[in-house]
C-alpha atoms as a PDB file:
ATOM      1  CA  UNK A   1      54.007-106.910 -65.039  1.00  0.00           C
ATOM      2  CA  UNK A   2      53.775-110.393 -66.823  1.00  0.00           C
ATOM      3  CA  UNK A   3      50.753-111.022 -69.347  1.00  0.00           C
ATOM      4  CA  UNK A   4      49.563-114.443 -69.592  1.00  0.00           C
ATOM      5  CA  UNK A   5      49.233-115.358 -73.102  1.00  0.00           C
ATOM      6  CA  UNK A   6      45.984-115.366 -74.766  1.00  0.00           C
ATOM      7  CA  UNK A   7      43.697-118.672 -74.908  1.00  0.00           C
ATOM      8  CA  UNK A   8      43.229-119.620 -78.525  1.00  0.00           C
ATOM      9  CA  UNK A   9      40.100-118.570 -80.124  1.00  0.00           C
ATOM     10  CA  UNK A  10      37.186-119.224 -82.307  1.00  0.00           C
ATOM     11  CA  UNK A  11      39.241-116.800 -85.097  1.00  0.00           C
ATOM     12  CA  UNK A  12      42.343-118.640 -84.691  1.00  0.00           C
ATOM     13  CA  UNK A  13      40.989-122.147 -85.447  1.00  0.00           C
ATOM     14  CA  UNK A  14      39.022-120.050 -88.684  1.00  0.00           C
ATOM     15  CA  UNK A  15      42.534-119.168 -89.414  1.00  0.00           C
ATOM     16  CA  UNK A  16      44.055-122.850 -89.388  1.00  0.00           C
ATOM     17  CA  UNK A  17      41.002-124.085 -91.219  1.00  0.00           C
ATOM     18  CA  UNK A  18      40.742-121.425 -93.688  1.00  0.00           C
ATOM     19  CA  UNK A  19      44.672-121.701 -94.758  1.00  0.00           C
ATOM     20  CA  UNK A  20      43.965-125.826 -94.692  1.00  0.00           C
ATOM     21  CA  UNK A  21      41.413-125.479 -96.725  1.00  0.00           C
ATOM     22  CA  UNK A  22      43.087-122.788 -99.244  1.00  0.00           C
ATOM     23  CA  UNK A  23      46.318-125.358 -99.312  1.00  0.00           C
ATOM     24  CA  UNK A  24      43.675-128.728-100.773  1.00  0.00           C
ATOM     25  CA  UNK A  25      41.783-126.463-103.457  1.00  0.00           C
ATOM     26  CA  UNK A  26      44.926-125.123-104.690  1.00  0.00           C
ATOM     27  CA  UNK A  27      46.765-128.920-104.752  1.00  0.00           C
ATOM     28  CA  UNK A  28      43.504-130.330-105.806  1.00  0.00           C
ATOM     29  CA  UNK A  29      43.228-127.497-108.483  1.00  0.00           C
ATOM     30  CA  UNK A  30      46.883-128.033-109.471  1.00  0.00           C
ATOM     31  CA  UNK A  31      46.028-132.309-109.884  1.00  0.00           C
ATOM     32  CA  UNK A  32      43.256-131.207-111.685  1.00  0.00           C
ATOM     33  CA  UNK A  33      44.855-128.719-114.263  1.00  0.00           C
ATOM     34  CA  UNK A  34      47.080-131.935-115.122  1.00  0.00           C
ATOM     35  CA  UNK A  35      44.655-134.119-116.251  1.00  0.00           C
ATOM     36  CA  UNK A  36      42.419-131.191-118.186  1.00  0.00           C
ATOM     37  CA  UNK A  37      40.646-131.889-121.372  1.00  0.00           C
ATOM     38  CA  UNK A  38      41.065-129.596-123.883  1.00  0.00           C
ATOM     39  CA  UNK A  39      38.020-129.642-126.294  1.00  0.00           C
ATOM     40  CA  UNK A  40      38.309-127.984-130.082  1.00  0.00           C
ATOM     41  CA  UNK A  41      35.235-125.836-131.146  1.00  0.00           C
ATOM     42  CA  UNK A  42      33.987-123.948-133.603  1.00  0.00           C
ATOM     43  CA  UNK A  43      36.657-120.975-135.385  1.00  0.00           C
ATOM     44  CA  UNK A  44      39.764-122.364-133.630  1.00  0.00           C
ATOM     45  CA  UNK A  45      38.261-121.978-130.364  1.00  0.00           C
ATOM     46  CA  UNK A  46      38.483-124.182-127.478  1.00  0.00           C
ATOM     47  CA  UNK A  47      37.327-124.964-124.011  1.00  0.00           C
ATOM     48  CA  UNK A  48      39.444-126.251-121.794  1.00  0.00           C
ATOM     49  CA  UNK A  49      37.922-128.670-119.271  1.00  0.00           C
ATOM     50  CA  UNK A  50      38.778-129.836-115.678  1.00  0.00           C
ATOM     51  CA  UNK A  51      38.186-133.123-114.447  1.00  0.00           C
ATOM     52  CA  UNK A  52      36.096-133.857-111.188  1.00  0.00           C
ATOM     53  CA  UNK A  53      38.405-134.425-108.003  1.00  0.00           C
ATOM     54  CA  UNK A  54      38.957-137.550-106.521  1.00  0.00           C
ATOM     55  CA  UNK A  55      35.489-137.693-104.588  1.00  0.00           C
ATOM     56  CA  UNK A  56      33.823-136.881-108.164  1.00  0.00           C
ATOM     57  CA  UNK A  57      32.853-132.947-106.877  1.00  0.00           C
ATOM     58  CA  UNK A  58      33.645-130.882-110.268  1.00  0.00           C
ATOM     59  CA  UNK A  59      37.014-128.805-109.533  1.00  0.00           C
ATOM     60  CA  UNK A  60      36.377-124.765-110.428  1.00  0.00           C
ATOM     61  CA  UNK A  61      38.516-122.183-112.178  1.00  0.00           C
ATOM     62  CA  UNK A  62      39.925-119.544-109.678  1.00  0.00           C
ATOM     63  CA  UNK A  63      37.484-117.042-109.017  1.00  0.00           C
ATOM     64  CA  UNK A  64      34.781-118.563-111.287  1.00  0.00           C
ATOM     65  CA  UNK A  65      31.748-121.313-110.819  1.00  0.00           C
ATOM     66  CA  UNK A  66      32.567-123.042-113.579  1.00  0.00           C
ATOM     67  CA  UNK A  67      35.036-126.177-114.777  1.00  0.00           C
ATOM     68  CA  UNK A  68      34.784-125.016-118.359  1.00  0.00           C
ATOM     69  CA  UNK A  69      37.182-122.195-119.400  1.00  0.00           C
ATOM     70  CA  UNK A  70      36.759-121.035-123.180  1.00  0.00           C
ATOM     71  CA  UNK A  71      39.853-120.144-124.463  1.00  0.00           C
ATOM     72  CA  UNK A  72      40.404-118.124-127.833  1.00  0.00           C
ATOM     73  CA  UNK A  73      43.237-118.393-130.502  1.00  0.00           C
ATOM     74  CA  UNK A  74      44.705-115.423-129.505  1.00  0.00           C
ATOM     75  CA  UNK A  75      45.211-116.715-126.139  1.00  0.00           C
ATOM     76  CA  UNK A  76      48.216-119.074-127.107  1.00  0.00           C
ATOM     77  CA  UNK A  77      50.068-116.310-128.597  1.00  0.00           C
ATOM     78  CA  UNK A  78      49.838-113.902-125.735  1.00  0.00           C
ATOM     79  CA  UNK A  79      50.716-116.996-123.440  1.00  0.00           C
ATOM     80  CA  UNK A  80      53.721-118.114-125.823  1.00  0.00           C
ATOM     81  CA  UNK A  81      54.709-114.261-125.873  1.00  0.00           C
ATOM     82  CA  UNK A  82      54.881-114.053-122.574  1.00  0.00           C
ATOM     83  CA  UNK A  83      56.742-117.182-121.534  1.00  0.00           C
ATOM     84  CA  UNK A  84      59.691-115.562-124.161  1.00  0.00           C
ATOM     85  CA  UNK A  85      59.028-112.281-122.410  1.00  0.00           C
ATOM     86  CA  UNK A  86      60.016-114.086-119.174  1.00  0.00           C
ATOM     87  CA  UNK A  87      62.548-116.027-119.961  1.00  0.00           C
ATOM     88  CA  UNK A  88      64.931-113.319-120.263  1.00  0.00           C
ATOM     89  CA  UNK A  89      63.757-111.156-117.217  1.00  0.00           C
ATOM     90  CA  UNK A  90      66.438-113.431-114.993  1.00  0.00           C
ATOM     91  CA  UNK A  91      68.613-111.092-116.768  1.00  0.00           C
ATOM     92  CA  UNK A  92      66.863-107.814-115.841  1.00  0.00           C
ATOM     93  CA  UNK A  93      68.085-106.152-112.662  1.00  0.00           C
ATOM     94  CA  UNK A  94      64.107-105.761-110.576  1.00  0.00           C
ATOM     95  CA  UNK A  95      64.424-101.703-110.693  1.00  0.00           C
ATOM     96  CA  UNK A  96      64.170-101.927-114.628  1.00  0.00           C
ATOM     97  CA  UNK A  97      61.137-105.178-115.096  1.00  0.00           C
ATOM     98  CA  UNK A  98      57.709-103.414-116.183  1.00  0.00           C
ATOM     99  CA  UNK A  99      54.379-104.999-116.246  1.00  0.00           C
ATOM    100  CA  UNK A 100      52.758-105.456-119.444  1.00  0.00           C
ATOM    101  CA  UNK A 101      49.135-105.823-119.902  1.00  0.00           C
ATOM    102  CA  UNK A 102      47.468-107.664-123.119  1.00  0.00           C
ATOM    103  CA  UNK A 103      44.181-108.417-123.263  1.00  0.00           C
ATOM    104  CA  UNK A 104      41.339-108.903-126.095  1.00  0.00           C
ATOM    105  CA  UNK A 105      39.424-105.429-127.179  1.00  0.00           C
ATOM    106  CA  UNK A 106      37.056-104.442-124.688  1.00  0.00           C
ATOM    107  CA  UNK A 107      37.976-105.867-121.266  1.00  0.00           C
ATOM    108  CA  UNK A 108      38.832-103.010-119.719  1.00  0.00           C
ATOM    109  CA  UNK A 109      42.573-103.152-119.993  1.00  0.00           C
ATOM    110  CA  UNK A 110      43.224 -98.955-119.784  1.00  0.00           C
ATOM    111  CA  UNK A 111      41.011 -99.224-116.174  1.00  0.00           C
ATOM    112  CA  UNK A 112      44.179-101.563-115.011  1.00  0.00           C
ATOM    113  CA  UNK A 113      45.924 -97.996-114.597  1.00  0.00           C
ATOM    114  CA  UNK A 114      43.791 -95.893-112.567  1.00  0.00           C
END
């Protein structure tokens, strides 16, 4: 018994499109995080800001409808932590590297673990 293969379908060009698509906002997000502004406000606060694309459409934050992201003073440090954190995980063999989970009070970090 031989099966014919299947004609390609409506799904399968969703597919194509849909992982297109995916591939431009994430290279259009990526040209975008290059040029961001970064914007000081009040109490060491800041908002960092990303630029429209190159057919002036404003360019979002993953998983948000906004091209403003507020970012607090606390932020840098757990961002500079981590980048030391990671620099010497090369060195860790994978069956000994842990997650660690920071966050500011009241975000819901113990939920992470259920």
């Amino acid at each position: 018994m031989t099966l014919a293969p299947c004609p390609p379908s409506a799904a399968d060009d969703y597919d194509v499109t849909r992982n297109t698509d995916a591939k431009l906002q994430r290279a259009t997000f990526k040209a975008a995080l290059l040029k961001a502004e970064l914007k000081d406000i009040e109490d060491g606060c800041q908002l960092l800001v990303l630029p429209n694309d190159a057919a002036g459409r404003p360019v979002f934050w993953p998983g948000m409808d906004s091209n403003t992201l507020f970012v607090r003073p606390i932020f840098k440090l757990f961002y500079e932590s981590a980048k030391l954190l990671h620099k010497f995980s090369a060195d860790v063999p994978l069956s000994r590297r842990h997650k660690l989970l920071r966050g500011v009070p009241g975000i819901g970090k113990s939920s992470f673990g259920l």
